[in-house]
C-alpha atoms as a PDB file:
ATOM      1  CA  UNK A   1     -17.239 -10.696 -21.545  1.00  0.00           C
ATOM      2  CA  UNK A   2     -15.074 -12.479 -18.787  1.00  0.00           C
ATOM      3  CA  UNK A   3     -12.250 -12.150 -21.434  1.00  0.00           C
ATOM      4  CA  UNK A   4     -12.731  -8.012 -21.657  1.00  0.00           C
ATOM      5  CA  UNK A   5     -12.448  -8.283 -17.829  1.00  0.00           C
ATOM      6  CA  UNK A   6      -9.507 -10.568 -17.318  1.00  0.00           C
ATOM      7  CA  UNK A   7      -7.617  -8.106 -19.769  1.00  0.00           C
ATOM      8  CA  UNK A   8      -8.745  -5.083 -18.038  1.00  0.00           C
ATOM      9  CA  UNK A   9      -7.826  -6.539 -14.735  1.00  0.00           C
ATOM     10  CA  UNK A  10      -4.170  -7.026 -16.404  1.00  0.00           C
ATOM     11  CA  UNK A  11      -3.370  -4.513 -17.441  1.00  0.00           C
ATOM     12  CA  UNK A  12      -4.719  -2.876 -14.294  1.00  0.00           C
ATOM     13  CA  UNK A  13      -2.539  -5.139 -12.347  1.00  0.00           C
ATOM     14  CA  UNK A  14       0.334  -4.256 -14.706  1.00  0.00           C
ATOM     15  CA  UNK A  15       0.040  -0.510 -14.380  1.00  0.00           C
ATOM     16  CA  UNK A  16       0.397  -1.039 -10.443  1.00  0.00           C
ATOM     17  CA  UNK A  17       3.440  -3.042 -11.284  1.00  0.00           C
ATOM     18  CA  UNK A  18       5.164  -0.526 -12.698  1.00  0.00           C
ATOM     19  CA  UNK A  19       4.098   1.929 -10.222  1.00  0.00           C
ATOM     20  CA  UNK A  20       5.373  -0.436  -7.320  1.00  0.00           C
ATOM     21  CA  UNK A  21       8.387  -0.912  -9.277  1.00  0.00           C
ATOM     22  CA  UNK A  22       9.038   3.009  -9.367  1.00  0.00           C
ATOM     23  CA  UNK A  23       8.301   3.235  -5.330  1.00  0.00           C
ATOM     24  CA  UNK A  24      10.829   0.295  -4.995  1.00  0.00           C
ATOM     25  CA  UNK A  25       8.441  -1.299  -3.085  1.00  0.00           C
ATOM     26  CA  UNK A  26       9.718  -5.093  -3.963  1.00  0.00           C
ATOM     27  CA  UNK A  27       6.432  -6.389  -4.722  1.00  0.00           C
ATOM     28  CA  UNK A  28       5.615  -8.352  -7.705  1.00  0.00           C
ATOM     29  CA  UNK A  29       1.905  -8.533 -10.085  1.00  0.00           C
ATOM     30  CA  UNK A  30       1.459 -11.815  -8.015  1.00  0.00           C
ATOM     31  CA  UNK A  31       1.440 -10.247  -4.532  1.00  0.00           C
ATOM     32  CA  UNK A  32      -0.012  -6.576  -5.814  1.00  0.00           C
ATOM     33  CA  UNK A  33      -3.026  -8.926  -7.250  1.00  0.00           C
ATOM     34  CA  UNK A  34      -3.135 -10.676  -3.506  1.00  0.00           C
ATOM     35  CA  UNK A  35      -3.280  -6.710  -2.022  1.00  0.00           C
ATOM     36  CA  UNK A  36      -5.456  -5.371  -4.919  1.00  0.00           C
ATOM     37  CA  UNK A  37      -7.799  -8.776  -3.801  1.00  0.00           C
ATOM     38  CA  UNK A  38      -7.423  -7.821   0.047  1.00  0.00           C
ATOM     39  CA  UNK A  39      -8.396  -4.380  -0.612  1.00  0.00           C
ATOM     40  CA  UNK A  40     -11.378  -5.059  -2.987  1.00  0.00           C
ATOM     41  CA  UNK A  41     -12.495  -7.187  -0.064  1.00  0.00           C
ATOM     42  CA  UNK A  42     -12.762  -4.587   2.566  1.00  0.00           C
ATOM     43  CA  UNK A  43      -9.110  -4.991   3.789  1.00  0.00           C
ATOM     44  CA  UNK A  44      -7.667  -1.760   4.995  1.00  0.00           C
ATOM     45  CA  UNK A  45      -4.575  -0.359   2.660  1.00  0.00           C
ATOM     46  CA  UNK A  46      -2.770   0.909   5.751  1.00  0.00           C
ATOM     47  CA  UNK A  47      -3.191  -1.926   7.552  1.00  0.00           C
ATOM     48  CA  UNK A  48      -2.152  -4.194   4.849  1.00  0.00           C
ATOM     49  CA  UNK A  49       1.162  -1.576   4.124  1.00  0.00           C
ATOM     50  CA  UNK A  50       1.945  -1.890   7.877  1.00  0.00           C
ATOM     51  CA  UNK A  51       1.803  -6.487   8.085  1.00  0.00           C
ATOM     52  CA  UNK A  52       3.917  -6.331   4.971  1.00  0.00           C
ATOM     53  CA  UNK A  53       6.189  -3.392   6.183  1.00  0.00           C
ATOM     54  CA  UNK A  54       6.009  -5.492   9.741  1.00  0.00           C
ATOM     55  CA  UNK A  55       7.133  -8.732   7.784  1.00  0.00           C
ATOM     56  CA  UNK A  56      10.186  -7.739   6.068  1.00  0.00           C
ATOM     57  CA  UNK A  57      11.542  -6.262   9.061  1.00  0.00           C
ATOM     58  CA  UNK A  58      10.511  -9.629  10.897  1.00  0.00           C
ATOM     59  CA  UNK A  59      12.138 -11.811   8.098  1.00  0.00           C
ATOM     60  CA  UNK A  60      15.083  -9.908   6.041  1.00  0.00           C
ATOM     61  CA  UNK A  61      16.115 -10.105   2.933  1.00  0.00           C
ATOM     62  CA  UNK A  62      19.458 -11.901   3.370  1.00  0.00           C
ATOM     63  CA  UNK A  63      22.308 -10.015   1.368  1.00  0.00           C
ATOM     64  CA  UNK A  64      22.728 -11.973  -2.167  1.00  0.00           C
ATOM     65  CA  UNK A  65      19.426 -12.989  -1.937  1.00  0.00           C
ATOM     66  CA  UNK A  66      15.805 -11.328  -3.633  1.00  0.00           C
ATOM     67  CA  UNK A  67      12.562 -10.475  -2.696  1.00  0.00           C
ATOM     68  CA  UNK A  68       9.958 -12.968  -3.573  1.00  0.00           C
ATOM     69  CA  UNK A  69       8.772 -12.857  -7.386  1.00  0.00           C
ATOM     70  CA  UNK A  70      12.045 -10.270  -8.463  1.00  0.00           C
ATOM     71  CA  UNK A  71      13.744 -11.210 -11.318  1.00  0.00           C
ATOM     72  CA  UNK A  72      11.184 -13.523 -12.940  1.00  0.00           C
ATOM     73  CA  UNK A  73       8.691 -10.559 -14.213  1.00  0.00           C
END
């Protein structure tokens, strides 16, 4: 059932929360569902890695301030 699937694709989503959270990789289940939906769509995961890696050092984090998405999970 779509129900079955939207839970599976949860707690999928949450399991690569926590991983990203462990790699302190600043992401949050918002954006890792935007990569997961890149990826699933013929994206390349390096690639990806390397525009969001690319990003952050094109627009820092300003000191006081947080990623997009932390705190509110």
């Amino acid at each position: 059932s779509q129900e079955a699937k939207r839970k599976a694709a949860r707690e999928v989503i949450d399991i690569l929360h926590e991983i990203a959270t462990l790699l302190n990789t600043h992401l949050d289940r918002h954006q890792l569902s935007y990569c997961v939906s890149l990826i699933e769509n013929g994206a390349n995961p390096e690639a990806l890695a390397n525009v969001i890696r690319h990003l952050r050092e094109a627009y820092p984090v300003e000191e006081g301030e947080e990623y997009a998405g932390e705190g509110a999970a």
